[in-house]
PDB file of N, CA and C in Angstrom:
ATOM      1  N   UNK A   1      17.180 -76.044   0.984  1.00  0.00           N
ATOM      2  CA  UNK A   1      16.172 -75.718   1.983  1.00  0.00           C
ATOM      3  C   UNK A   1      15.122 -76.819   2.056  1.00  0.00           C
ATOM      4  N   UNK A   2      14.732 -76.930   3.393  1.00  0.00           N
ATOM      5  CA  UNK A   2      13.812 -78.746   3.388  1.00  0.00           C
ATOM      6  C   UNK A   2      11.924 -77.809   3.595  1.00  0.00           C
ATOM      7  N   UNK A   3      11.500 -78.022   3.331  1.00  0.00           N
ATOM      8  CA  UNK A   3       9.987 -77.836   4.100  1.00  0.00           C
ATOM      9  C   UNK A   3       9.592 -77.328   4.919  1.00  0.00           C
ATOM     10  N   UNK A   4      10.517 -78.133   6.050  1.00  0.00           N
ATOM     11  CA  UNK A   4      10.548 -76.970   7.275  1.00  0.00           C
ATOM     12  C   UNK A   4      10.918 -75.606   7.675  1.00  0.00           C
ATOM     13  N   UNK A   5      11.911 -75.494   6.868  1.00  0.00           N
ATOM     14  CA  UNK A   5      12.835 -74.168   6.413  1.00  0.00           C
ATOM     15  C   UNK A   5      11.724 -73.016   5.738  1.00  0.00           C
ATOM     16  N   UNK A   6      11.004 -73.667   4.906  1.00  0.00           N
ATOM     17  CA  UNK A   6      10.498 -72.744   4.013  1.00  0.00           C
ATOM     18  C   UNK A   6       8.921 -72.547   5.023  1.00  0.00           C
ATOM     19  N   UNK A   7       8.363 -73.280   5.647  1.00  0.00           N
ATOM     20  CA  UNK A   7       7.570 -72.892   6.325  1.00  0.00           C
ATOM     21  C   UNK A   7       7.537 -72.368   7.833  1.00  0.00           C
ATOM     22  N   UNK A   8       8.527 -72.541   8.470  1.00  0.00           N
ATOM     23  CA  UNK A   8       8.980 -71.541   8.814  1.00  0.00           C
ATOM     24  C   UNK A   8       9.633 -70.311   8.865  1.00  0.00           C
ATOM     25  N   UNK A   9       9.536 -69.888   7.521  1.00  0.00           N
ATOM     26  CA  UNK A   9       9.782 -68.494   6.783  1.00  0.00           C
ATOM     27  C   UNK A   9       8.627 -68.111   6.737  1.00  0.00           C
ATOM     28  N   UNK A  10       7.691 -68.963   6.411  1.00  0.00           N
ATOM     29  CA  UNK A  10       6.697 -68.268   6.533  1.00  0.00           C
ATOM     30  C   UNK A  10       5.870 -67.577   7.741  1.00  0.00           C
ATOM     31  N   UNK A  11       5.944 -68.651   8.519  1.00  0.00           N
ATOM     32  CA  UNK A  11       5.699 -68.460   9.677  1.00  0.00           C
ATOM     33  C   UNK A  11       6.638 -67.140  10.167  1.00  0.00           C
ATOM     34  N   UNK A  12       7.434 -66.832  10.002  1.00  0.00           N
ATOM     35  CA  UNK A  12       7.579 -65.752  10.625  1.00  0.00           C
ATOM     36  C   UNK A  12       7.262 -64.589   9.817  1.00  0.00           C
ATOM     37  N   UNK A  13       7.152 -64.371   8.656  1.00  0.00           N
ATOM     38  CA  UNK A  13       6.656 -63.479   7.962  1.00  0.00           C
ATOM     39  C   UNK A  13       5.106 -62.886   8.563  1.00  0.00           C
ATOM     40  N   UNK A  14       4.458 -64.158   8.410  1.00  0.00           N
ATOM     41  CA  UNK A  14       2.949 -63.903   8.803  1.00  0.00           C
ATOM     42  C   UNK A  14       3.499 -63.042  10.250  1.00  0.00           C
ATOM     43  N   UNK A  15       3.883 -63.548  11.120  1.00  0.00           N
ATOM     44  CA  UNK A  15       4.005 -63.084  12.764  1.00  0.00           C
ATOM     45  C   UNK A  15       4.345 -61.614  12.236  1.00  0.00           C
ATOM     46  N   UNK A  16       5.847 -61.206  11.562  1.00  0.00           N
ATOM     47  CA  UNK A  16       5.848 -59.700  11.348  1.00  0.00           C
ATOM     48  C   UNK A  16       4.767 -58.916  10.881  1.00  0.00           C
ATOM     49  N   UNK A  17       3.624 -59.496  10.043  1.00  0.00           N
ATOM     50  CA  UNK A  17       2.814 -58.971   9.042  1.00  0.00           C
ATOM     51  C   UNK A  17       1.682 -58.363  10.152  1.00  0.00           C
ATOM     52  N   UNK A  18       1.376 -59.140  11.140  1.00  0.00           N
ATOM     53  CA  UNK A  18       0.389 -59.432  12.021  1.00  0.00           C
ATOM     54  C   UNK A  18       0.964 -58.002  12.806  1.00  0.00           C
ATOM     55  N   UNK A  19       2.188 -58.160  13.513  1.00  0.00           N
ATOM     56  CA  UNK A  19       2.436 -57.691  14.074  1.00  0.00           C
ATOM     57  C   UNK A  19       2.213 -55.526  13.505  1.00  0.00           C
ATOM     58  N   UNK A  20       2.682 -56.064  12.403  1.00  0.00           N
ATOM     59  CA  UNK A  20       2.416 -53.944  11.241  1.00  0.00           C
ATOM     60  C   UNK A  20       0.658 -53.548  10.943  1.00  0.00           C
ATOM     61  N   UNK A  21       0.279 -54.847  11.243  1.00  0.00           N
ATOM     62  CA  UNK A  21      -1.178 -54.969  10.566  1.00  0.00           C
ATOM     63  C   UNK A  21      -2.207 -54.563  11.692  1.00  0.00           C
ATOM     64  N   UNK A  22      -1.444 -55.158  12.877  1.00  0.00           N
ATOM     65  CA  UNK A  22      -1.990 -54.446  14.471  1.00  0.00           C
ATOM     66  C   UNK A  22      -1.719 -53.219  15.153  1.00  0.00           C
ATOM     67  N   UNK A  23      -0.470 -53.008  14.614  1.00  0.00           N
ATOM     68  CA  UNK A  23      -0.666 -51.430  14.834  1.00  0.00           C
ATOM     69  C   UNK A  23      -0.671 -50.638  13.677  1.00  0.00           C
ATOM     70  N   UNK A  24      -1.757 -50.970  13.135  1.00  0.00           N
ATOM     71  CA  UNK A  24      -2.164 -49.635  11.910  1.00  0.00           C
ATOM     72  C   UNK A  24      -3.608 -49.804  12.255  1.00  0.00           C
ATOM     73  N   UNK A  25      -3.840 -50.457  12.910  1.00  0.00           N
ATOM     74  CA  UNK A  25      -5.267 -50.580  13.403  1.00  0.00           C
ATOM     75  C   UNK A  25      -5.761 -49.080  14.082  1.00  0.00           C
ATOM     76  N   UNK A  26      -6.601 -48.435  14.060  1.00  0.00           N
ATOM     77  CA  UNK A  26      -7.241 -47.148  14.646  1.00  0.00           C
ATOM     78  C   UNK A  26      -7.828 -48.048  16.156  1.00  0.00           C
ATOM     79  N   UNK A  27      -7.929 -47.149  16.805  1.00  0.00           N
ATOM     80  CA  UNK A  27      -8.755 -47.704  18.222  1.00  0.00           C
ATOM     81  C   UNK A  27     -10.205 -47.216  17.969  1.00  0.00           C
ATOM     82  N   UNK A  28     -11.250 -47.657  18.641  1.00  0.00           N
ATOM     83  CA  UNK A  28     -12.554 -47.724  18.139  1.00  0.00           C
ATOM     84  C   UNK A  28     -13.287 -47.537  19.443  1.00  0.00           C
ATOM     85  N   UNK A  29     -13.228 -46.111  19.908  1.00  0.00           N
ATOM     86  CA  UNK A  29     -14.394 -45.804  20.826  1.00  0.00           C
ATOM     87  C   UNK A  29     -13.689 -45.797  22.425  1.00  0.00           C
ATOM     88  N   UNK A  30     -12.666 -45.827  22.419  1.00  0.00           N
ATOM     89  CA  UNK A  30     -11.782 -46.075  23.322  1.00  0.00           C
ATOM     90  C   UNK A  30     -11.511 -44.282  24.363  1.00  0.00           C
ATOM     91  N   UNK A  31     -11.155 -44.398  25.335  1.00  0.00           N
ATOM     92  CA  UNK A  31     -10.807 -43.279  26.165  1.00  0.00           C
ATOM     93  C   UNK A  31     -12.248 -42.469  26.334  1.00  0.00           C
ATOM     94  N   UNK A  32     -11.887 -41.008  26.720  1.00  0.00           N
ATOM     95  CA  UNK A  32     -12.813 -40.431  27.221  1.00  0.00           C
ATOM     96  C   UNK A  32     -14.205 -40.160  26.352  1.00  0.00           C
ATOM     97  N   UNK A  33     -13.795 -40.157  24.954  1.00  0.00           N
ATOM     98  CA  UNK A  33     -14.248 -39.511  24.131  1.00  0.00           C
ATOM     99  C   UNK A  33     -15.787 -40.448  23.861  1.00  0.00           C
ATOM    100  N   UNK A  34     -15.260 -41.661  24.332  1.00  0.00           N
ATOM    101  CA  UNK A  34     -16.662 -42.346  24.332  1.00  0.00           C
ATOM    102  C   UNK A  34     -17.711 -41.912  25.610  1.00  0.00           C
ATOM    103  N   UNK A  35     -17.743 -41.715  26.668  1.00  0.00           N
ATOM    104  CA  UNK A  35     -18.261 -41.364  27.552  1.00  0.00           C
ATOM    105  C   UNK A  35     -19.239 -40.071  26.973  1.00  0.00           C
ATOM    106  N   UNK A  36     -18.682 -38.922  26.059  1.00  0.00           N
ATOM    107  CA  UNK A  36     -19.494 -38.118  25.638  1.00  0.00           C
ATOM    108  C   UNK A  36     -20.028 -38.546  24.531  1.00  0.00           C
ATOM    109  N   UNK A  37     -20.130 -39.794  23.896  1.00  0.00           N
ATOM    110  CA  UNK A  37     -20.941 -39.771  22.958  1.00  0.00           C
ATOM    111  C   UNK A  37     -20.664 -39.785  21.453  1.00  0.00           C
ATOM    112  N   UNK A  38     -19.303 -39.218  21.961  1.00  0.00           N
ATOM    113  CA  UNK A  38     -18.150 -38.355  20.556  1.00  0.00           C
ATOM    114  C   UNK A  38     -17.733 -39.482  19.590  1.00  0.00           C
ATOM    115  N   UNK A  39     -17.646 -41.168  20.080  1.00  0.00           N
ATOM    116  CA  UNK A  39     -17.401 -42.104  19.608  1.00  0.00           C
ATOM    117  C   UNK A  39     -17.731 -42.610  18.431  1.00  0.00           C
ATOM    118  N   UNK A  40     -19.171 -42.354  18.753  1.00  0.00           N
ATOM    119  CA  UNK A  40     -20.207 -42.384  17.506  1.00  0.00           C
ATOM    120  C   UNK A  40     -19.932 -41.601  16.271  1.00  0.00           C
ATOM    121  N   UNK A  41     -19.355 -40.366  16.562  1.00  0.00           N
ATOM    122  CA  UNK A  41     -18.738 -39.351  15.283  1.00  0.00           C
ATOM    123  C   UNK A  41     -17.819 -40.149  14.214  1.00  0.00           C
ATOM    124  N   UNK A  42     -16.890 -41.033  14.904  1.00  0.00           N
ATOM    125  CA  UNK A  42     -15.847 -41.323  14.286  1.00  0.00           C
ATOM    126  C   UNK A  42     -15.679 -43.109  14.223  1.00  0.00           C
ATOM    127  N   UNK A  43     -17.369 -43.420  14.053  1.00  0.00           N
ATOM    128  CA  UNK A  43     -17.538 -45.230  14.309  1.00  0.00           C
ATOM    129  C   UNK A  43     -17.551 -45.694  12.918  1.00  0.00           C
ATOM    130  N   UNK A  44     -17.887 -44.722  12.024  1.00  0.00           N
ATOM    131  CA  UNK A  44     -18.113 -45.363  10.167  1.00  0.00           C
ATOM    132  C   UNK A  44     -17.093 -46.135   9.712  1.00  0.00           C
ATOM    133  N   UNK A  45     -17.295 -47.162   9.403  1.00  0.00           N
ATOM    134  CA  UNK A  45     -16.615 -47.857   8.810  1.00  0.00           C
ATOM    135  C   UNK A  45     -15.917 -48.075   7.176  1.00  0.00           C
ATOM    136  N   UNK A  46     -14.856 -47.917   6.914  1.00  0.00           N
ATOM    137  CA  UNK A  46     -14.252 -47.454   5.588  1.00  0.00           C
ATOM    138  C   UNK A  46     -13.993 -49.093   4.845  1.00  0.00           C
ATOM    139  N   UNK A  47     -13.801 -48.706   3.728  1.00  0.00           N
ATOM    140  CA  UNK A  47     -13.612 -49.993   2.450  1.00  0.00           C
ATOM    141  C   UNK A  47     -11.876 -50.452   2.843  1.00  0.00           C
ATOM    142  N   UNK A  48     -10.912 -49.612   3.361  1.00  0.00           N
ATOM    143  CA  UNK A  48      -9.842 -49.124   3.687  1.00  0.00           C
ATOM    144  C   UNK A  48      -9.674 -50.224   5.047  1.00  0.00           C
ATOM    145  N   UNK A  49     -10.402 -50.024   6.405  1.00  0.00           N
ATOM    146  CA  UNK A  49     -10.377 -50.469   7.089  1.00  0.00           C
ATOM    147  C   UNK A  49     -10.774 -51.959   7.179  1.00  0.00           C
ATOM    148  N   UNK A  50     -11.846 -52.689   6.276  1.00  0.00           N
ATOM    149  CA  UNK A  50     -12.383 -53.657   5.994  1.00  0.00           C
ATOM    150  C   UNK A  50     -11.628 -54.310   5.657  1.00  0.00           C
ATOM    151  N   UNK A  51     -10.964 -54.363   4.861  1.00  0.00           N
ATOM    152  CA  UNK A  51      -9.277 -54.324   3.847  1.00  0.00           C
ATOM    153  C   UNK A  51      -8.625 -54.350   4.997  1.00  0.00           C
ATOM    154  N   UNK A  52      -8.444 -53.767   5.868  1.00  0.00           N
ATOM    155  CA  UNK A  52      -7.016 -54.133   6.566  1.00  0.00           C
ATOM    156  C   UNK A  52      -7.904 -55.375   7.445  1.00  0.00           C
ATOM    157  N   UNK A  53      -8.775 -55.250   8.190  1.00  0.00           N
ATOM    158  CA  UNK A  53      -9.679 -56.166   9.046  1.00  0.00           C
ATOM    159  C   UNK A  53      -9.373 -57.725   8.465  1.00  0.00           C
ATOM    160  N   UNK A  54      -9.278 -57.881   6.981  1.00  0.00           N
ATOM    161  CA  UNK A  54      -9.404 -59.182   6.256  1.00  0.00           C
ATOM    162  C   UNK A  54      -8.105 -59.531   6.023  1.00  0.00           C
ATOM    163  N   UNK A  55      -7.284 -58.898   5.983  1.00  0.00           N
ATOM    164  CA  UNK A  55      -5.902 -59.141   6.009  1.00  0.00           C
ATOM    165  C   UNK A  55      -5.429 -59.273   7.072  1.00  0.00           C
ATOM    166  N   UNK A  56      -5.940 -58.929   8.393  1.00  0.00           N
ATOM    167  CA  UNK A  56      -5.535 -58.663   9.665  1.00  0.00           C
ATOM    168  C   UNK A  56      -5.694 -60.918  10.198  1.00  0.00           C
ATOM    169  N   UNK A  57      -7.056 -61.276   9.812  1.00  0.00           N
ATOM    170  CA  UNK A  57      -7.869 -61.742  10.009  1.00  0.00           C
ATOM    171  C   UNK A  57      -7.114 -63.551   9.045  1.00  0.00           C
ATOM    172  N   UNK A  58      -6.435 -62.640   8.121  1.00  0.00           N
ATOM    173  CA  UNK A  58      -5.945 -64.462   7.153  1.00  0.00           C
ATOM    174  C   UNK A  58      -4.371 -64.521   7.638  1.00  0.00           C
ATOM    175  N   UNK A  59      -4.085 -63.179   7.713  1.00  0.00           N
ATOM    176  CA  UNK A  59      -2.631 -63.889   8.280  1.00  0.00           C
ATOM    177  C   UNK A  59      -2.349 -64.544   9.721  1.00  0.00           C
ATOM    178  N   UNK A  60      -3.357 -64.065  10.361  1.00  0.00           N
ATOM    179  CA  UNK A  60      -3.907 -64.806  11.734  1.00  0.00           C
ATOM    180  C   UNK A  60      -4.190 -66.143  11.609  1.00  0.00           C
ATOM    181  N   UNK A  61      -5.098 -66.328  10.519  1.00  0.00           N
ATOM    182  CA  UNK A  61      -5.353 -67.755  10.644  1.00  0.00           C
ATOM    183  C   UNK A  61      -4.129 -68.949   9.987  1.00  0.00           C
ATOM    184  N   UNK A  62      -3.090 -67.857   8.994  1.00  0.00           N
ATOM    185  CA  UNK A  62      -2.085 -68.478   8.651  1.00  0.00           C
ATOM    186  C   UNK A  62      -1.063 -68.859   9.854  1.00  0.00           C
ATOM    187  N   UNK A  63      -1.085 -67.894  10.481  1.00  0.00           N
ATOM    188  CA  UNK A  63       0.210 -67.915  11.742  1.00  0.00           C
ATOM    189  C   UNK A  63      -0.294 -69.117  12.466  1.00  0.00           C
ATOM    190  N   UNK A  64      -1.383 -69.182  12.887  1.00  0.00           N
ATOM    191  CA  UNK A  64      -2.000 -70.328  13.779  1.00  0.00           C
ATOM    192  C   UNK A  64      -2.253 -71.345  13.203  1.00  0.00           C
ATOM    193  N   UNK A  65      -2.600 -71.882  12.113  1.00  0.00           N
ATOM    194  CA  UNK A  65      -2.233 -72.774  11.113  1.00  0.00           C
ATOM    195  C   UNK A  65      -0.660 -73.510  11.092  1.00  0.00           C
ATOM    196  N   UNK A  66      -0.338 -72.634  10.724  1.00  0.00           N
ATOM    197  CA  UNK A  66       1.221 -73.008  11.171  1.00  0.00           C
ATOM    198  C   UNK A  66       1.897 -73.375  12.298  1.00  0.00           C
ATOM    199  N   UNK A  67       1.432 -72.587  13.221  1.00  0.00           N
ATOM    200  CA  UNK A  67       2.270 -72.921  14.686  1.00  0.00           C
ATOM    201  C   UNK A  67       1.543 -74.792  15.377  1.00  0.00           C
ATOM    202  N   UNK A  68       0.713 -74.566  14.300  1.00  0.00           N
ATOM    203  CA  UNK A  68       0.279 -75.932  14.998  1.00  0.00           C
ATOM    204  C   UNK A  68       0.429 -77.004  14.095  1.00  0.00           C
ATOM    205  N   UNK A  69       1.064 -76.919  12.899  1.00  0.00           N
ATOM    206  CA  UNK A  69       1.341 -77.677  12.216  1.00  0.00           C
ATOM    207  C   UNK A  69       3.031 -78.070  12.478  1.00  0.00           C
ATOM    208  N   UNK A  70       3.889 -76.619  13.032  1.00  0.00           N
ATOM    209  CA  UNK A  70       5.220 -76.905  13.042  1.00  0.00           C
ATOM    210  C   UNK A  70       5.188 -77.953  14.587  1.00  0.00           C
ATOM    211  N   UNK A  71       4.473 -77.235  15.525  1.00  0.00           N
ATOM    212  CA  UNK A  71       4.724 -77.879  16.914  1.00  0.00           C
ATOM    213  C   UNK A  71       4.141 -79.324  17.309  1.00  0.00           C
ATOM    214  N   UNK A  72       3.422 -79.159  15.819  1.00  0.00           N
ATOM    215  CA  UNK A  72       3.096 -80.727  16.267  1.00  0.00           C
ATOM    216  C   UNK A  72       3.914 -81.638  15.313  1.00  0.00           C
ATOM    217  N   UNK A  73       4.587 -80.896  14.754  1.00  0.00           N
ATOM    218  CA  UNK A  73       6.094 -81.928  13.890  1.00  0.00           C
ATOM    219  C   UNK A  73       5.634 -82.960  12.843  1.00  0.00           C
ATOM    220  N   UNK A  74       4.343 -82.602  11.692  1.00  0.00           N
ATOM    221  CA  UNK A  74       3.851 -83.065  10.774  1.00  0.00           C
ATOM    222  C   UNK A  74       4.699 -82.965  10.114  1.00  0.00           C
ATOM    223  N   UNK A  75       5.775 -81.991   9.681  1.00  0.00           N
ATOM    224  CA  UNK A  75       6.280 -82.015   8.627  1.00  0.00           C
ATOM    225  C   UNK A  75       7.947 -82.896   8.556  1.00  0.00           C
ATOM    226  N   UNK A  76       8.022 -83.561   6.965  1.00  0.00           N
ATOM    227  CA  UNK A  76       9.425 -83.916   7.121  1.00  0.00           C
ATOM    228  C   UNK A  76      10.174 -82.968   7.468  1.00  0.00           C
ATOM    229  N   UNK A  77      11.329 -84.045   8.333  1.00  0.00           N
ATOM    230  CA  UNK A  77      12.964 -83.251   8.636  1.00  0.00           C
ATOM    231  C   UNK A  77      13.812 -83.100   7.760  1.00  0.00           C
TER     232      UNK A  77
END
């Protein structure tokens, strides 16, 4: 396996990770329920959610890290 191989494993890992990490996300104030106010009930923020937010947040910057390191063809062939 050359460099490229292995970082583009990664690269797609991060993309799946991103992808499970975005939908476990809760929606935040969204639909009707904000209009009454009700939003506010359910705006607290958990240690849980912060945690996913920061993980949400590095594999992002890994994926994009990468895509611009593969497409711009820095690495040996």
């Amino acid at each position: 396996m050359t460099v490229t191989n292995i970082v583009q494993a990664i690269w797609a890992l991060s993309a799946l990770g991103l992808i499970v990490l975005v939908l476990l996300h809760s929606p935040k104030g969204d639909g009707i329920g904000a209009i009454g106010g009700q939003a506010q009930l359910f705006s607290s923020t958990k240690s849980a959610e912060n945690t996913l937010n920061r993980v949400t947040w590095a594999l992002t910057v890994i994926f994009l890290g990468l895509t611009v390191v593969l497409s711009a063809g820095w690495l040996p062939k």
